[in-house]
Each structure stands twice: as structure tokens, then as C-alpha cells.
N, C-alpha and C. Protein backbone atom coordinates (compact mmCIF):
# COMPACT_ATOMS: atom_id res chain seq x y z
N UNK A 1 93.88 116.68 96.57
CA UNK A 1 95.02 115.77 96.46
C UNK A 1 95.99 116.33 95.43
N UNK A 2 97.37 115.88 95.54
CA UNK A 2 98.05 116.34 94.83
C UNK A 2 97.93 115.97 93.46
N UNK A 3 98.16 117.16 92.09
CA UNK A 3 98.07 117.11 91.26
C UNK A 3 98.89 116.31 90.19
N UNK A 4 99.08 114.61 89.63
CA UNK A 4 100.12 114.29 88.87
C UNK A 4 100.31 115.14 87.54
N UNK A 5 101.52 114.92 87.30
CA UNK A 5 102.08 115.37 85.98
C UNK A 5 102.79 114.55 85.44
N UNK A 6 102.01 113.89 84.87
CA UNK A 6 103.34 112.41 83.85
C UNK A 6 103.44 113.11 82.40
N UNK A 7 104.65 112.11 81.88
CA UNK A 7 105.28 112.50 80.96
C UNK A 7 104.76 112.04 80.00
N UNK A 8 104.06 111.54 80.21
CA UNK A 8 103.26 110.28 79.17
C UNK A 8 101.74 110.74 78.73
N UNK A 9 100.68 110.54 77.84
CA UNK A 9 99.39 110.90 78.12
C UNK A 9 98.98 109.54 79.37
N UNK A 10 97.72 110.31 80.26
CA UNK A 10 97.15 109.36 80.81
C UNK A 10 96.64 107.92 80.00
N UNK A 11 97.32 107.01 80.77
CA UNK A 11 97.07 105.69 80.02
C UNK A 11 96.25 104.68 81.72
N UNK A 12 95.34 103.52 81.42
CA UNK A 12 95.58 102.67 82.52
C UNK A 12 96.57 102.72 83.30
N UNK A 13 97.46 102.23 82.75
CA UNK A 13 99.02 102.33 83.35
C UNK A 13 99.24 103.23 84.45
N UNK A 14 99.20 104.46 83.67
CA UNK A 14 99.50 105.77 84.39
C UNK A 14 98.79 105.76 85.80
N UNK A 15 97.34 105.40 85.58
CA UNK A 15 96.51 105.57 86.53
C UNK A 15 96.45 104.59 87.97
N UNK A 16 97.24 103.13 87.48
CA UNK A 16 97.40 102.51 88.63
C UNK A 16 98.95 102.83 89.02
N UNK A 17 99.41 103.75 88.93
CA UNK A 17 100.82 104.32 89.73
C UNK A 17 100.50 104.95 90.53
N UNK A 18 99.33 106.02 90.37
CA UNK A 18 99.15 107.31 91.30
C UNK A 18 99.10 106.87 92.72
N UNK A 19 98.81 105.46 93.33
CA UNK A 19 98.83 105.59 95.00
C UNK A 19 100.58 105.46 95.24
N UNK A 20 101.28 104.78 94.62
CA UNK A 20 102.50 104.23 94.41
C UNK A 20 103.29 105.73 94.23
N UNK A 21 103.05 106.53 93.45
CA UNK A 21 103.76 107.93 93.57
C UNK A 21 103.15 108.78 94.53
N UNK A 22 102.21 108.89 95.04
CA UNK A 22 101.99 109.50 96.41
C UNK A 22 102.43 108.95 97.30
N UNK A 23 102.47 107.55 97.82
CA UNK A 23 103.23 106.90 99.18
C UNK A 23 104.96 107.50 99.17
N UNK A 24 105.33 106.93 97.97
CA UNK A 24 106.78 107.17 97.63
C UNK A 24 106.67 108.62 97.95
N UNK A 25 106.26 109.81 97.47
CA UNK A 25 106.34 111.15 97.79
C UNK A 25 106.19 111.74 99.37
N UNK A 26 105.43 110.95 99.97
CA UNK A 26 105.19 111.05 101.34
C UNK A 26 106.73 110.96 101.74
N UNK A 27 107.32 109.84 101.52
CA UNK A 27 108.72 109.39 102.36
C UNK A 27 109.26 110.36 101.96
N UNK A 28 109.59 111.62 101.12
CA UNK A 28 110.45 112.56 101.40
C UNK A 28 109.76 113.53 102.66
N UNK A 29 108.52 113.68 102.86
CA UNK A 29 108.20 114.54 103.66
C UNK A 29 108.96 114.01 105.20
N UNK A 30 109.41 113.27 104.93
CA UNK A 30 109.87 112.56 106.72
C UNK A 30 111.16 113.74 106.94
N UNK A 31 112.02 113.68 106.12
CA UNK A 31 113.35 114.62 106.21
C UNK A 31 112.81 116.64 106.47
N UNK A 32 111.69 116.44 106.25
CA UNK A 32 111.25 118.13 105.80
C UNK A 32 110.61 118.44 106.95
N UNK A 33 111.33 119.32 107.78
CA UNK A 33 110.84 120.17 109.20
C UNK A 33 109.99 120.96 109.17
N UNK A 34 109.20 120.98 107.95
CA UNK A 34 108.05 121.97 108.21
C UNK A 34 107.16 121.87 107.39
N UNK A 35 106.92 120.18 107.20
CA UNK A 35 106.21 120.22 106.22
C UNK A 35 104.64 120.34 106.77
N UNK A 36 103.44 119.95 106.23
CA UNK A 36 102.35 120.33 106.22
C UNK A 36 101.65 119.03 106.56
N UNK A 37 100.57 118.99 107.06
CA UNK A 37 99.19 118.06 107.62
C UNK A 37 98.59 118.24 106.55
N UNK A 38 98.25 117.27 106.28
CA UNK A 38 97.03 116.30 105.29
C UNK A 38 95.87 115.32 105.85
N UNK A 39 94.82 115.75 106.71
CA UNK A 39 94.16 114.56 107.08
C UNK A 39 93.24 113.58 106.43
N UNK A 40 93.35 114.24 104.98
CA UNK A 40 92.48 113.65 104.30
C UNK A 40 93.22 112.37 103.68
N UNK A 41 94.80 111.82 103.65
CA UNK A 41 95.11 111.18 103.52
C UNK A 41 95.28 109.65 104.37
N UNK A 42 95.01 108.32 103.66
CA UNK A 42 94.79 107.31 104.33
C UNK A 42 96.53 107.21 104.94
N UNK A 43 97.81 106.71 104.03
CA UNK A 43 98.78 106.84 104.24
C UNK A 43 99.21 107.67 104.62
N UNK A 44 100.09 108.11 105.89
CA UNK A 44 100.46 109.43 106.10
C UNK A 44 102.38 109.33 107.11
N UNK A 45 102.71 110.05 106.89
CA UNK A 45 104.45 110.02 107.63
C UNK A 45 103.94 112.04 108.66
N UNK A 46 102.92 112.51 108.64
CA UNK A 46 102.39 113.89 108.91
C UNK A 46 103.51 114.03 110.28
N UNK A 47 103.32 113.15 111.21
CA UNK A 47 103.79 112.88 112.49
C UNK A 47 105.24 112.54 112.73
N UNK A 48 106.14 111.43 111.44
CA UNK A 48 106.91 110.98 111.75
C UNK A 48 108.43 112.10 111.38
N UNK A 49 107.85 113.15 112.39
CA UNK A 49 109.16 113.95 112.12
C UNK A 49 110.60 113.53 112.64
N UNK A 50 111.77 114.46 112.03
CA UNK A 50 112.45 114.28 112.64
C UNK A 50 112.88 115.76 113.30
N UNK A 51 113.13 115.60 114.54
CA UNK A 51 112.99 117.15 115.05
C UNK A 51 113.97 118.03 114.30
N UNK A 52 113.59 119.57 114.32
CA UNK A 52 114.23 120.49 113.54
C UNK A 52 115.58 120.60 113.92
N UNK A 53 115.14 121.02 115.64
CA UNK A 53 117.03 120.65 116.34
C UNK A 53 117.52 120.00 115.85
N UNK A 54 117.52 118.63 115.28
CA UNK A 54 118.39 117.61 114.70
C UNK A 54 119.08 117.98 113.71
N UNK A 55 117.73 118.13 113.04
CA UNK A 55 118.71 118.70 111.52
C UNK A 55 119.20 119.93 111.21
N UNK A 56 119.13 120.77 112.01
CA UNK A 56 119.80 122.13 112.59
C UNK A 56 121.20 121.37 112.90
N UNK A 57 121.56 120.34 113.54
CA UNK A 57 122.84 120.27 114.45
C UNK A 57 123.30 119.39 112.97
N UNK A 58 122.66 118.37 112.43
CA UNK A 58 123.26 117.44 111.49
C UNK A 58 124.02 118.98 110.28
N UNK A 59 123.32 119.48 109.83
CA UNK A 59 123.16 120.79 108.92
C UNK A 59 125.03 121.22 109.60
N UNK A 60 124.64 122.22 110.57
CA UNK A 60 125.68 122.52 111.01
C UNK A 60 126.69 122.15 111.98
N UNK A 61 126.79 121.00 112.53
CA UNK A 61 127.79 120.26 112.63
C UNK A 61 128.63 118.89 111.89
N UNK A 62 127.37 118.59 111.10
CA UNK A 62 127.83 117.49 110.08
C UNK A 62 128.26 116.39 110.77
N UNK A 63 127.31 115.80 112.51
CA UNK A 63 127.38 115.00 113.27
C UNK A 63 126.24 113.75 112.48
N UNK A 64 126.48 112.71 112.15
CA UNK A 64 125.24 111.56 112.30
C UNK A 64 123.87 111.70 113.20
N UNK A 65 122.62 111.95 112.59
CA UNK A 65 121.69 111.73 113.70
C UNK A 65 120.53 110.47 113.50
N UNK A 66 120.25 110.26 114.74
CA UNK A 66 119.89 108.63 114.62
C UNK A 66 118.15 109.19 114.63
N UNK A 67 117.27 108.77 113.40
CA UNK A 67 115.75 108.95 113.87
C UNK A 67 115.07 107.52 113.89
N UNK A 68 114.32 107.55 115.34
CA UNK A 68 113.28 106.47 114.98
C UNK A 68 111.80 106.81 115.07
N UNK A 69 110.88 105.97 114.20
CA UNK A 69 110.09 106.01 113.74
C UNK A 69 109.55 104.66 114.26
N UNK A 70 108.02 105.09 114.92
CA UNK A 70 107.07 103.97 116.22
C UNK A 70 105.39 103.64 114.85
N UNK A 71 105.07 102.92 114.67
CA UNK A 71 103.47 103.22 113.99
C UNK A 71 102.74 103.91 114.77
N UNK A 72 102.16 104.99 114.78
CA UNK A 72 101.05 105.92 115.55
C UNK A 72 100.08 106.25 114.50
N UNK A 73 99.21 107.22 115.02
CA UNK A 73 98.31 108.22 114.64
C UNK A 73 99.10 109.70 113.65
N UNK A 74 99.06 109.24 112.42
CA UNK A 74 99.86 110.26 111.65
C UNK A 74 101.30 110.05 111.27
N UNK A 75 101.69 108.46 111.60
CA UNK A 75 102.84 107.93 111.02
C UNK A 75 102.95 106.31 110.92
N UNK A 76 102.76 106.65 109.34
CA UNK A 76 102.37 105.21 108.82
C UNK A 76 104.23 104.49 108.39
N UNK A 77 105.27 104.69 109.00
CA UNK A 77 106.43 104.03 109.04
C UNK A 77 106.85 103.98 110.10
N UNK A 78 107.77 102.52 110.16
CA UNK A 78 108.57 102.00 111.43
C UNK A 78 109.82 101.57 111.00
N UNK A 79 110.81 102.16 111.88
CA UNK A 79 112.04 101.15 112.05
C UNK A 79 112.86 102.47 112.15
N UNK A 80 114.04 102.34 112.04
CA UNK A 80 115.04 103.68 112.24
C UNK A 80 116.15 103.97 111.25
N UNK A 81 116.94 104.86 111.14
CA UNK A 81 117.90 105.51 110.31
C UNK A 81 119.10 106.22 110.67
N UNK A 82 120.07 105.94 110.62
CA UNK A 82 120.73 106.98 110.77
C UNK A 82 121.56 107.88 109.47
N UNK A 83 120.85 109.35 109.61
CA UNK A 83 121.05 110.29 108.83
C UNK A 83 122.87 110.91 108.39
N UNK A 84 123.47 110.58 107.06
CA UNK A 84 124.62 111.60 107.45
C UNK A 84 124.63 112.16 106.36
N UNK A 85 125.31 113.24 106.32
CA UNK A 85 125.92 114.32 105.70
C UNK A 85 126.34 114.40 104.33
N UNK A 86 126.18 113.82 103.04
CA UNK A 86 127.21 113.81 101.84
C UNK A 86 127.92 112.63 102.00
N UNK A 87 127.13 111.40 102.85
CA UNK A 87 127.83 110.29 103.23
C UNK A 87 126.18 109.44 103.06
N UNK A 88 126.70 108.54 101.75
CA UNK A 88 124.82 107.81 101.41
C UNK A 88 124.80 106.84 102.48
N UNK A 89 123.39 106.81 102.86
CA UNK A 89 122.87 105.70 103.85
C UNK A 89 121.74 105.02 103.48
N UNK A 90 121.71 103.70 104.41
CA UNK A 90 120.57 102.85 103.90
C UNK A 90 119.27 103.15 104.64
N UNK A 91 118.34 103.19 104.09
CA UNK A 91 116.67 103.31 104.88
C UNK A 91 116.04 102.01 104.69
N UNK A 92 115.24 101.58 105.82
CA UNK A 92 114.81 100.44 105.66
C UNK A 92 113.71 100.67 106.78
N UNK A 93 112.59 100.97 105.75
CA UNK A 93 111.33 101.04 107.10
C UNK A 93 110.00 100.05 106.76
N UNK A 94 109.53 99.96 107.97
CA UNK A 94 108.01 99.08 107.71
C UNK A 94 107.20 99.91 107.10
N UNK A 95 105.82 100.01 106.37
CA UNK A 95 105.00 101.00 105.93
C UNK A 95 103.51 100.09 106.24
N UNK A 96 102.78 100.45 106.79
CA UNK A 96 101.11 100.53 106.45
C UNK A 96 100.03 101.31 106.55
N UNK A 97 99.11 100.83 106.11
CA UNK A 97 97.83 101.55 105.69
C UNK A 97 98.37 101.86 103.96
N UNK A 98 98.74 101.17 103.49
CA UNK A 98 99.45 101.13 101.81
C UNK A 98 99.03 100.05 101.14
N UNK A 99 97.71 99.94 100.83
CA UNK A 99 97.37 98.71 99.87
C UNK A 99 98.28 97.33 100.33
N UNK A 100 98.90 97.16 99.40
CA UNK A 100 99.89 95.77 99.70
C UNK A 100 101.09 95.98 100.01
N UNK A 101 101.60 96.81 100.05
CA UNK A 101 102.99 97.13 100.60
C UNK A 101 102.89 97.33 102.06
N UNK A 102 103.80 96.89 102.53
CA UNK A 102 104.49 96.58 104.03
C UNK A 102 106.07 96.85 103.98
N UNK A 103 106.59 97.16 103.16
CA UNK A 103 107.83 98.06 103.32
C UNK A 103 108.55 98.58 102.43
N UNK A 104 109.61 99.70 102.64
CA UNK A 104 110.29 100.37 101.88
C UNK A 104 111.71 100.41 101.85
N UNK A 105 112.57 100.38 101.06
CA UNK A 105 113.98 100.26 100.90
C UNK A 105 114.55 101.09 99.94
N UNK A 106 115.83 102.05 100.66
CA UNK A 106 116.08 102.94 100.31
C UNK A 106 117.60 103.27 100.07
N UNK A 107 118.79 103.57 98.88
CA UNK A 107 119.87 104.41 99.71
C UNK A 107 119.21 106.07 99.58
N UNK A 108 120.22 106.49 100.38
CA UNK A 108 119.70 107.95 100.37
C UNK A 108 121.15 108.51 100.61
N UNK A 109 121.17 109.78 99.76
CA UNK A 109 122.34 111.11 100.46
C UNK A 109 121.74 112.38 100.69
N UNK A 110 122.12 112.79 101.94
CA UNK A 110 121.58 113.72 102.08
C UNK A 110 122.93 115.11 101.94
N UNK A 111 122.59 116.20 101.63
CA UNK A 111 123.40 117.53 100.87
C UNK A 111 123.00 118.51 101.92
N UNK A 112 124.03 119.22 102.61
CA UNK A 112 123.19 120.54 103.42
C UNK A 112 124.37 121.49 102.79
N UNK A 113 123.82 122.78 103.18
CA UNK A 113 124.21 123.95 102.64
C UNK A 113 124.10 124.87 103.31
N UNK A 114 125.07 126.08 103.32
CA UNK A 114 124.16 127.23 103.59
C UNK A 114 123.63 128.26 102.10
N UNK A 115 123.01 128.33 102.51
CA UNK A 115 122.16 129.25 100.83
C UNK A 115 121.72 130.94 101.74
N UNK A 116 121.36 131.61 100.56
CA UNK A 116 121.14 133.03 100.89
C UNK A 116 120.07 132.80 102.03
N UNK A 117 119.14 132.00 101.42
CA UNK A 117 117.59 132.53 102.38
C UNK A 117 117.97 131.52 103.41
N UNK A 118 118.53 130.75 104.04
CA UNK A 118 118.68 130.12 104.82
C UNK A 118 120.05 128.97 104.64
N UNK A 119 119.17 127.74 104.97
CA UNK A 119 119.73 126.45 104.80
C UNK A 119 119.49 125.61 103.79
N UNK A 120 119.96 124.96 102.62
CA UNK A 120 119.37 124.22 101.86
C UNK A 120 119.84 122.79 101.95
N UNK A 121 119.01 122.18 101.64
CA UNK A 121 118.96 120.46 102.15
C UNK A 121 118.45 119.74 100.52
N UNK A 122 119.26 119.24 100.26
CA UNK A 122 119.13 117.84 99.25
C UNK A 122 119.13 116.72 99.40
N UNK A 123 117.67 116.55 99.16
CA UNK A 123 117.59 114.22 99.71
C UNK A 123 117.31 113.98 98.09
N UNK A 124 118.54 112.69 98.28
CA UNK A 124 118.42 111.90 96.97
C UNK A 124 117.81 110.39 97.33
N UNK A 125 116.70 109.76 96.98
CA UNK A 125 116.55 108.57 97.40
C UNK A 125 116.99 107.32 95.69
N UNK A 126 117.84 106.35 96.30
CA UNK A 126 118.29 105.49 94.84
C UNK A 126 117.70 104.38 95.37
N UNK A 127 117.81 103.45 94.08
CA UNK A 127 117.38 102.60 94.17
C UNK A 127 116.08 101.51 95.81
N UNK A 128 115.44 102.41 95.13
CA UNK A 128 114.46 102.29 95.71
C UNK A 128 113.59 101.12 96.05
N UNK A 129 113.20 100.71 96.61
CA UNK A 129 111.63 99.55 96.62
C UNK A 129 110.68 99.57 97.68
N UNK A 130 109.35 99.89 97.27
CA UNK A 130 108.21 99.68 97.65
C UNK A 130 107.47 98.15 97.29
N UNK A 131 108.03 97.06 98.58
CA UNK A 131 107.21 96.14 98.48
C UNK A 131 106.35 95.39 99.56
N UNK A 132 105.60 94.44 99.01
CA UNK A 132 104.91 93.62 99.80
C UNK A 132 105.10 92.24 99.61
N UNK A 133 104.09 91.19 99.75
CA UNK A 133 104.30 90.20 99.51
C UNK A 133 104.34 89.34 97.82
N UNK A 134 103.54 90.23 97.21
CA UNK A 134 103.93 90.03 96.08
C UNK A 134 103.59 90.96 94.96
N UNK A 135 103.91 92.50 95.47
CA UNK A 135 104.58 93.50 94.92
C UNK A 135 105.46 93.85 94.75
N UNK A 136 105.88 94.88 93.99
CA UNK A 136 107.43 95.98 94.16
C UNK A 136 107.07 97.21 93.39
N UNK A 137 107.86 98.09 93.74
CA UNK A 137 107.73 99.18 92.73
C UNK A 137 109.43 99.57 92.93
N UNK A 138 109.67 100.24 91.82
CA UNK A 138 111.18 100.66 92.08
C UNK A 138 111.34 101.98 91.80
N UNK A 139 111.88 102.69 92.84
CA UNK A 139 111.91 104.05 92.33
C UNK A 139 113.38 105.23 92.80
N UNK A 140 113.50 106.25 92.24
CA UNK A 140 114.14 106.89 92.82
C UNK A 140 113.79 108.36 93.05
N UNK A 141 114.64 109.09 93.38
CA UNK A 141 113.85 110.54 93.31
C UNK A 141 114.70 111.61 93.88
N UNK A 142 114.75 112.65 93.80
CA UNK A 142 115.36 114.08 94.35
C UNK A 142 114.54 115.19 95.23
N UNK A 143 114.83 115.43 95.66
CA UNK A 143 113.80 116.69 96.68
C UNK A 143 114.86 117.80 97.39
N UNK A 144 114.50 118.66 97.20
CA UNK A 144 115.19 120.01 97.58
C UNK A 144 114.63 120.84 98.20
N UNK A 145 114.79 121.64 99.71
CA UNK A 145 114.34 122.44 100.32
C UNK A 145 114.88 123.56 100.88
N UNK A 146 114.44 124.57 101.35
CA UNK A 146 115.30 125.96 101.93
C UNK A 146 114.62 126.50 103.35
N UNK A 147 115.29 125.91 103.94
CA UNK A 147 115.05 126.60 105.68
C UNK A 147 114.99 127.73 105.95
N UNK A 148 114.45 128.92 106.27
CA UNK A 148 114.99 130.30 106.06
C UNK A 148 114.45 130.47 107.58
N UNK A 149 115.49 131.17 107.94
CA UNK A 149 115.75 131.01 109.63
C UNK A 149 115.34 132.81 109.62
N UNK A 150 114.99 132.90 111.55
CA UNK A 150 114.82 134.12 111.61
C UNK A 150 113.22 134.75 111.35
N UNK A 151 112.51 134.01 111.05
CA UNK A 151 111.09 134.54 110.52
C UNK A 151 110.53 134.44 112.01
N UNK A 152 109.38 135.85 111.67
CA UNK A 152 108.56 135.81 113.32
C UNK A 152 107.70 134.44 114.14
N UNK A 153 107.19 133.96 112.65
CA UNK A 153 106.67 132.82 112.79
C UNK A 153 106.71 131.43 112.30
N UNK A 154 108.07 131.40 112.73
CA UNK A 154 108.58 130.25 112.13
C UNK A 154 109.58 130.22 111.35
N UNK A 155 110.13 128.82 110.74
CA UNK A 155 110.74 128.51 109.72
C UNK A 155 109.76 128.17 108.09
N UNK A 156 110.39 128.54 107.39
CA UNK A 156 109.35 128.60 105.99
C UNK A 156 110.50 127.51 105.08
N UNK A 157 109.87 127.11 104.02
CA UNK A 157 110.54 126.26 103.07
C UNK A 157 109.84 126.01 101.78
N UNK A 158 110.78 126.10 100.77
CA UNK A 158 110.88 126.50 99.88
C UNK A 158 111.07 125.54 99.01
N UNK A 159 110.80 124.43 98.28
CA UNK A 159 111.19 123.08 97.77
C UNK A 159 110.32 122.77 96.42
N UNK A 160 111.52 121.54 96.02
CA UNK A 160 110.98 120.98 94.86
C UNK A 160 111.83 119.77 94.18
N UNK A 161 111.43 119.31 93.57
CA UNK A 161 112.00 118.15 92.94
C UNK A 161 111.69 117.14 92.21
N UNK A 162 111.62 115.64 92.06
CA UNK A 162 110.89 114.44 90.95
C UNK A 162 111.25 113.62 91.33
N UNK A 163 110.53 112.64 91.14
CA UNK A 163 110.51 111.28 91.48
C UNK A 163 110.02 110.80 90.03
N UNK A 164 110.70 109.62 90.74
CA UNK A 164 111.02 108.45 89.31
C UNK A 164 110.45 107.18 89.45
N UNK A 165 109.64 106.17 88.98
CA UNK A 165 109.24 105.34 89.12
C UNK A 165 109.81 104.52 87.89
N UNK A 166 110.40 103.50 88.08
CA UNK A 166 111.20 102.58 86.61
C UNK A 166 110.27 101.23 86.80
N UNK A 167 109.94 100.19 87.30
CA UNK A 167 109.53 99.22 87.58
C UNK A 167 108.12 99.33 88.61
N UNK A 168 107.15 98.43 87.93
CA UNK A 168 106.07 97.86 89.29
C UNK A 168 105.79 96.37 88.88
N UNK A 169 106.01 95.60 89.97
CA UNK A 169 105.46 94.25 89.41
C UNK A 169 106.48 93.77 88.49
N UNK A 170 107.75 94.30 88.16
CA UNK A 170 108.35 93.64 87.43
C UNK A 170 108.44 94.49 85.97
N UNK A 171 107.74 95.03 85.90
CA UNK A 171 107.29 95.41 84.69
C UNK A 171 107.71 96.69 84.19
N UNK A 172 108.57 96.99 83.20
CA UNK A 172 109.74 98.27 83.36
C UNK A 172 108.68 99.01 82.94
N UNK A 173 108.56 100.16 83.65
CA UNK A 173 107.61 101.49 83.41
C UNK A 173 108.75 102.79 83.33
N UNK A 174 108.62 103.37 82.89
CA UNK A 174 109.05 105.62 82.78
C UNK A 174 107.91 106.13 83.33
N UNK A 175 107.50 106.60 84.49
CA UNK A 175 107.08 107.58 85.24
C UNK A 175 107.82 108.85 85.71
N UNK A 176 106.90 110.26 85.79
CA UNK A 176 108.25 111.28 86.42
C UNK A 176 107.37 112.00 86.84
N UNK A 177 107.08 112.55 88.09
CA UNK A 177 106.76 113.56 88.37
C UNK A 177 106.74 114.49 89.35
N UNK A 178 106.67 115.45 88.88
CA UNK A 178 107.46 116.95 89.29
C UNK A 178 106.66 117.09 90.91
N UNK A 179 107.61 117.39 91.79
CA UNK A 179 107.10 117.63 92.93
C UNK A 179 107.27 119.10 93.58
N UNK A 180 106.43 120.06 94.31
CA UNK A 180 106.60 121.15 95.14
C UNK A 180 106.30 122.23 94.58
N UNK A 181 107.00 123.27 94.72
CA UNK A 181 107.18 124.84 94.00
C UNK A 181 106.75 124.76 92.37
N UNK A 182 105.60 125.06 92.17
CA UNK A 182 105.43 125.56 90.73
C UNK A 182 105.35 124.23 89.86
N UNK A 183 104.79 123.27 90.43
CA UNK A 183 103.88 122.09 89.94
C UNK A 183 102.38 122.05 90.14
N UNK A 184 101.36 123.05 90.66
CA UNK A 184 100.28 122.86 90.84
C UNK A 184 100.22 122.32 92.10
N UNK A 185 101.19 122.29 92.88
CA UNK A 185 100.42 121.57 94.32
C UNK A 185 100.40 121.95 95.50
């Protein structure tokens, strides 16, 4: 499992965040075309891609693309989005197999580029919430990736970024931790 890195020494505290910063970390993997299978995870988005074509055409045409998301086998979110360009949008999906949370609320901007090794893509998620019926968590976070087109086998990517956790339960918390490339994970 992935390795945390808080800013803080491990406290109680610290320790009842860790499912709460892995769910939240999952929801960036939804935007990332190549990301990786985990079956050892109960929560999972593994499935709920959005196809590469898409974000190939969103990338370089800077058209809106609409994704929806069904509950299956390897995608623990529902409801839909539409993605744009350097233009923030709202996310609003169902979530289970997540302790007490049953949904997530999101703005998001998404950044494309062209970069040397490829394509680079920036998801910002603000003001955040992970809740249930009588949870919340509040969070935000950054994630950065690099498409590098042209490889024999495939597309490869290159990423990294942090997430932020300010609130659970009400209760103002500082959480941060480092996600991708050269965090241990």
C-alpha cells in the first residue's frame, strides 16, 4: 500500500486519515490514462477510465468531454462530468465500498500542455468534500502528469503532486501528502 508522508509526527489523528487520503488520492487516478491496477484495494476508480482518445482530443482540441461513470467491478464512483480545458468545473460523484462516505464533491481545473516528453496535464481539485451521512472530510489537492507519445509499448507517465486534507468531522486538521514520482510509492 501506498506509503504516507505527513508533515506532522504520527499521531492517532494522523492515523485515522490514512483511508480518507487514499480514497481522495484514488479520485485523481480517474483523469490518468495509464494509470495502474491495484487489486488489493477495497475502494477502487482501477476501471473508471476515461478513454485516452478523449483526452488526446480534449488536450488537443480544447473541446469539452463528457465522462460517465456506472458502479462496476473496479469502479467504486457514479454520476458524470464534464471535463474542460483551463475552464474550472464541478464533480459530483456517488462513491462506495468507503467506510461511511457515499459521496464526493469537487471544483476541479484541468491544465494541458505540450511539454518536451509529451503532453502534460494538471488536475487541481478545490474545495473538496468527502461525505456521508454524518461525515465530511475537506480537501484539496494537485496532481501532475506527462503523456509521452510514440513509445513501442505504449504511453508512459510521469507524475506527481499533494493533497491536502484541512477538515474531518468538522474538526480543522493540516494534513499533506506527497503523491507519485520520488515519494516512495
Amino acid at each position: 500500500m501506498i506509503v504516507f508522508i505527513l508533515l506532522i509526527l504520527f499521531t492517532p489523528a494522523a492515523f485515522a486519515q490514512e483511508k480518507q487520503m487514499a480514497a481522495i488520492e484514488k479520485l485523481f487516478a480517474i483523469f490518468d490514462p495509464v494509470k495502474k491496477a491495484n487489486a488489493k484495494q477495497v475502494f477502487t476508480v482501477d476501471s473508471c477510465k476515461i478513454p485516452q482518445k478523449q483526452l488526446m482530443e480534449l488536450a488537443l482540441l480544447r473541446q469539452p468531454v463528457k465522462a460517465n461513470f456506472k458502479f462496476s467491478k473496479g469502479c467504486d464512483v457514479e454520476g458524470s462530468v464534464e471535463l474542460h480545458v483551463a475552464k474550472p468545473f464541478p464533480v459530483s460523484l456517488k462513491v462506495r465500498n468507503l467506510d461511511k462516505y457515499t459521496l464526493v464533491n469537487f471544483n476541479s481545473t484541468l491544465s494541458v500542455g505540450s511539454v518536451e516528453q509529451g503532453i502534460g496535464y494538471k488536475i487541481e481539485l478545490n474545495d473538496g468534500n468527502l461525505s456521508g451521512q454524518k461525515s465530511s472530510v475537506l480537501f484539496s489537492g494537485v496532481y501532475n502528469y506527462i503523456v509521452t507519445l510514440g513509445e513501442s509499448n505504449g504511453p508512459k507517465a510521469q507524475e506527481g503532486g499533494e493533497l491536502r486534507i484541512q477538515s474531518i468531522d468538522g474538526k480543522k486538521v493540516s494534513f499533506t501528502k506527497l503523491l507519485g514520482k520520488g515519494t516512495g510509492e
